[in-house]
C-alpha atoms as a PDB file:
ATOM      1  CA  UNK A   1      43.767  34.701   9.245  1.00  0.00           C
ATOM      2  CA  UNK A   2      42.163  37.898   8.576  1.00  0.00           C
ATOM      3  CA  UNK A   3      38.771  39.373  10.142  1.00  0.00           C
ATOM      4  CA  UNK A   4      36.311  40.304   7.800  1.00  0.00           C
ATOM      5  CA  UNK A   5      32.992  42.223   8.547  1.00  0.00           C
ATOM      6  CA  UNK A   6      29.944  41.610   6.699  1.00  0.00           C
ATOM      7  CA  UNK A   7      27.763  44.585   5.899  1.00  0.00           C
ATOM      8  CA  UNK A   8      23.805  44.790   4.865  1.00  0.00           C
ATOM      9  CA  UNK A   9      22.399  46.903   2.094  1.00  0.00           C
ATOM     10  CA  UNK A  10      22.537  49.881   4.977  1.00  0.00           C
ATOM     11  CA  UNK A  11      25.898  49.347   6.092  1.00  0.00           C
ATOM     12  CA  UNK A  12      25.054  47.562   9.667  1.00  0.00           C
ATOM     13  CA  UNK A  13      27.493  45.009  10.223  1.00  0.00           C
ATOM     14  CA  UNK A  14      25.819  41.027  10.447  1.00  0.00           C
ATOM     15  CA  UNK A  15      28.101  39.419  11.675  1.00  0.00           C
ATOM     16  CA  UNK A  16      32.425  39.558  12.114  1.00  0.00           C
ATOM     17  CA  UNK A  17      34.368  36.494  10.519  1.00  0.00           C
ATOM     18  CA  UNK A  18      37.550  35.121  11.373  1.00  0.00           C
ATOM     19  CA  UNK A  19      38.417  34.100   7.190  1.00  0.00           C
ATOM     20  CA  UNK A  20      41.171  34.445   4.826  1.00  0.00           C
ATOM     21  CA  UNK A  21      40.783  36.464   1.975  1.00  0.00           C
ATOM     22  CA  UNK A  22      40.845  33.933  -0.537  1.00  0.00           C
ATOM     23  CA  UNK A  23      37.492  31.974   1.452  1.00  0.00           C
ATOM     24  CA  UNK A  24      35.641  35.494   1.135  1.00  0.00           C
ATOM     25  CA  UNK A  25      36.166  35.539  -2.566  1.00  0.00           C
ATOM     26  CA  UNK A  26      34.734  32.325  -3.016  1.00  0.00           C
ATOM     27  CA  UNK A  27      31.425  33.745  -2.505  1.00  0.00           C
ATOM     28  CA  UNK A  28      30.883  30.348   0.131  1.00  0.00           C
ATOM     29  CA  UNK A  29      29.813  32.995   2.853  1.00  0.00           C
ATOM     30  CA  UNK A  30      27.695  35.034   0.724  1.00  0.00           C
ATOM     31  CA  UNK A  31      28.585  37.933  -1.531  1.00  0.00           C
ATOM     32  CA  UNK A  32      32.227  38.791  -1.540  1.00  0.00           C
ATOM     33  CA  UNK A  33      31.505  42.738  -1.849  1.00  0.00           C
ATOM     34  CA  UNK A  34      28.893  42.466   1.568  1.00  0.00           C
ATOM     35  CA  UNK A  35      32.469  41.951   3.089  1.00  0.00           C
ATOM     36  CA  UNK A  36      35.149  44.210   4.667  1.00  0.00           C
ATOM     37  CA  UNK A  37      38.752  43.515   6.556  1.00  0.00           C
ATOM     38  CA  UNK A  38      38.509  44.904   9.845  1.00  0.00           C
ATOM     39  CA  UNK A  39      41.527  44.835  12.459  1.00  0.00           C
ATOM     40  CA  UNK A  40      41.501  43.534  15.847  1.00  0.00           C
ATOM     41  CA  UNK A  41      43.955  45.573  17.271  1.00  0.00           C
ATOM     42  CA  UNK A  42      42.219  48.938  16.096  1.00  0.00           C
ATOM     43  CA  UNK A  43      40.230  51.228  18.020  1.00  0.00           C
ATOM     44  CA  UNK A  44      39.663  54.914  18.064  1.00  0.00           C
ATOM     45  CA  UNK A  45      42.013  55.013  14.945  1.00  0.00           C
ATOM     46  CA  UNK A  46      44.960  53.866  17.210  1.00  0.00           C
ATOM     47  CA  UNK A  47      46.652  50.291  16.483  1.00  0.00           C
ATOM     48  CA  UNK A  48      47.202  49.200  19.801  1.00  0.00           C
ATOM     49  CA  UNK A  49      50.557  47.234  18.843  1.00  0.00           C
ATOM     50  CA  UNK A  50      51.837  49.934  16.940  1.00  0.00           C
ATOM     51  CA  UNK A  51      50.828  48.952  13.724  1.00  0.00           C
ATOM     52  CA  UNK A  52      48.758  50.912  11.216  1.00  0.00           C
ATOM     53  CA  UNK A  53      45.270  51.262  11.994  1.00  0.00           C
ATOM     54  CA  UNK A  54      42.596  50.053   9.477  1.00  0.00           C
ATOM     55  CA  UNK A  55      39.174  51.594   9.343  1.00  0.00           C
ATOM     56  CA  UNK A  56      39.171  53.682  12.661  1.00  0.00           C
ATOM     57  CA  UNK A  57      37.461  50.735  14.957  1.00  0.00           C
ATOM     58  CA  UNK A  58      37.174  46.544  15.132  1.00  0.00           C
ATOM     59  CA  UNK A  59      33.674  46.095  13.899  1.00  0.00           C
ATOM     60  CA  UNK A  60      30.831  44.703  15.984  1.00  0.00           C
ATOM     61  CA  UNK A  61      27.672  43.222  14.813  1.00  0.00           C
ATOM     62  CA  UNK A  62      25.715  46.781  15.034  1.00  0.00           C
ATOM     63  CA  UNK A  63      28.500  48.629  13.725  1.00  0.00           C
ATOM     64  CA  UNK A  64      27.932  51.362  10.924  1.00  0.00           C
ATOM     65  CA  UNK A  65      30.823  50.871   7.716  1.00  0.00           C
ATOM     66  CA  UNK A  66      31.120  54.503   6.545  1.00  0.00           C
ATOM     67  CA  UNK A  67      32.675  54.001   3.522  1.00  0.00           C
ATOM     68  CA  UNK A  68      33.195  58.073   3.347  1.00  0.00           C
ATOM     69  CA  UNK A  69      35.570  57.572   6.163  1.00  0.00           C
ATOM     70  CA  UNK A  70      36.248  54.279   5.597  1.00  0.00           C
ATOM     71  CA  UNK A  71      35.872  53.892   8.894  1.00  0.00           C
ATOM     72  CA  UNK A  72      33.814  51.515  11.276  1.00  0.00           C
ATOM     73  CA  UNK A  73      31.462  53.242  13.833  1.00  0.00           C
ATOM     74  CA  UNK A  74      29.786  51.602  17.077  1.00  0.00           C
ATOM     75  CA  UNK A  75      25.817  52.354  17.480  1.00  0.00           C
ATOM     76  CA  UNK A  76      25.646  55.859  19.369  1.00  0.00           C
ATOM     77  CA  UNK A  77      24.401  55.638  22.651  1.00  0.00           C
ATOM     78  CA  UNK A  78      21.211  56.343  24.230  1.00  0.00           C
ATOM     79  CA  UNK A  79      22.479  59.708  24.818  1.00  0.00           C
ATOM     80  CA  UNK A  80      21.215  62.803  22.398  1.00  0.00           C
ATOM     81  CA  UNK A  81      24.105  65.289  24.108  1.00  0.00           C
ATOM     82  CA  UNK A  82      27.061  62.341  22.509  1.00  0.00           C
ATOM     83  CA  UNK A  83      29.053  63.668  19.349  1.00  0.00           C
ATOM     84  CA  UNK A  84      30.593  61.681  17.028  1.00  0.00           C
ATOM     85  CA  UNK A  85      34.551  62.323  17.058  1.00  0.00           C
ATOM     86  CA  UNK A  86      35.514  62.731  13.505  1.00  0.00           C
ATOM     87  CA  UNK A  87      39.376  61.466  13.897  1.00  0.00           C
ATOM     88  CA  UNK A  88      38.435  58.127  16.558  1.00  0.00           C
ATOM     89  CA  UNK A  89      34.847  57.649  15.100  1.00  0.00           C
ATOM     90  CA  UNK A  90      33.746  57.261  18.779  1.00  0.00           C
ATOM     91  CA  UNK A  91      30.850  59.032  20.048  1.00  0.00           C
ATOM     92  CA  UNK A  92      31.813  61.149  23.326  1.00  0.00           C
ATOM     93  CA  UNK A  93      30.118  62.763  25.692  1.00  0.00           C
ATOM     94  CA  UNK A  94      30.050  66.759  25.438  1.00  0.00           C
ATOM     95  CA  UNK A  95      32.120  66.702  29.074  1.00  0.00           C
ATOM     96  CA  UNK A  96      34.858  64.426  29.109  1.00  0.00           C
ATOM     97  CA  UNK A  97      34.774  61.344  31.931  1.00  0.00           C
ATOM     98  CA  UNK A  98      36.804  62.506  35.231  1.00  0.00           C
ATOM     99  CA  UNK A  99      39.950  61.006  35.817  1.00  0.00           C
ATOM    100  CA  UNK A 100      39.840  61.166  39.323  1.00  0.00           C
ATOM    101  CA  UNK A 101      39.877  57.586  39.737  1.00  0.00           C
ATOM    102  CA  UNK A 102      36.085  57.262  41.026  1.00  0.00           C
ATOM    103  CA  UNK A 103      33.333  55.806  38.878  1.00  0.00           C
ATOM    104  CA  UNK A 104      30.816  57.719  37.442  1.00  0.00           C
ATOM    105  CA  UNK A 105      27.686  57.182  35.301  1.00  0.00           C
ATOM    106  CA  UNK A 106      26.282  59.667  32.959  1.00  0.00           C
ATOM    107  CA  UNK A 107      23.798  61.617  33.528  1.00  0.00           C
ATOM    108  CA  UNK A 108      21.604  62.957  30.242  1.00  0.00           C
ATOM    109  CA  UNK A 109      19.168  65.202  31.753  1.00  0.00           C
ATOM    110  CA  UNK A 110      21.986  67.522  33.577  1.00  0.00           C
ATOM    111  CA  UNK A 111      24.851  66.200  30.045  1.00  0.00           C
ATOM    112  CA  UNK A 112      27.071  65.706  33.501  1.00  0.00           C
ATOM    113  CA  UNK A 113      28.994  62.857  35.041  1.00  0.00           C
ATOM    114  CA  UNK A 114      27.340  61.846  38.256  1.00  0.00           C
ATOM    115  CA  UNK A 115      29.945  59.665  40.905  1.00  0.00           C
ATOM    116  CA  UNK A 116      28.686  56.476  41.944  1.00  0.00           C
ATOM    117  CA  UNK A 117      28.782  56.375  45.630  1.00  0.00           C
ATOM    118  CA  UNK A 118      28.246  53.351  47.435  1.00  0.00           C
END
């Protein structure tokens, strides 16, 4: 079984369909060209078992299909500082997350990461 993602007249995934390709082409689930294969083992352009990765992300209901890129892109986040990286089609913060090994939450109004203290 493949997964399929099915796209609106803007591109924003609907819903994400375990399906073979042969079902989508039927037209039983609605119009076979609303649909794209989408992998579950890709994110940020990296297959995570080594394979080749298909269309940058998994799709999500919310998801942007850019078919420019071909690539799937998550909603950006509440944040207005957050870039879209071009090669992951990820949106990042302008100041990467520590790796210190503490948790932190970002903070918009300073574009910083602030540590979550208990």
């Amino acid at each position: 079984m493949a997964h399929f993602a099915q796209i609106d007249s803007n591109n924003i995934v609907t819903q994400v369909l375990v399906i073979e390709q042969d079902v989508v082409n039927t037209g039983l689930f609605g119009e076979p060209s609303s649909f794209v294969q989408t992998s579950y083992n890709t994110h940020a352009g990296v297959h995570r078992l080594g394979g080749t990765p298909l269309r940058k992300n998994y799709a999500g209901i919310g998801y942007t299909y850019d078919s420019v890129r071909d690539a799937f892109i998550p909603p950006k986040p509440s944040y207005d500082s957050w870039l879209l990286d071009e090669n992951a089609c990820q949106w990042m913060p302008p100041t990467p997350y520590p790796d210190d090994g503490k948790s932190y939450n970002w903070d918009e109004s300073t574009t910083s990461w602030v540590e979550i203290t208990k």
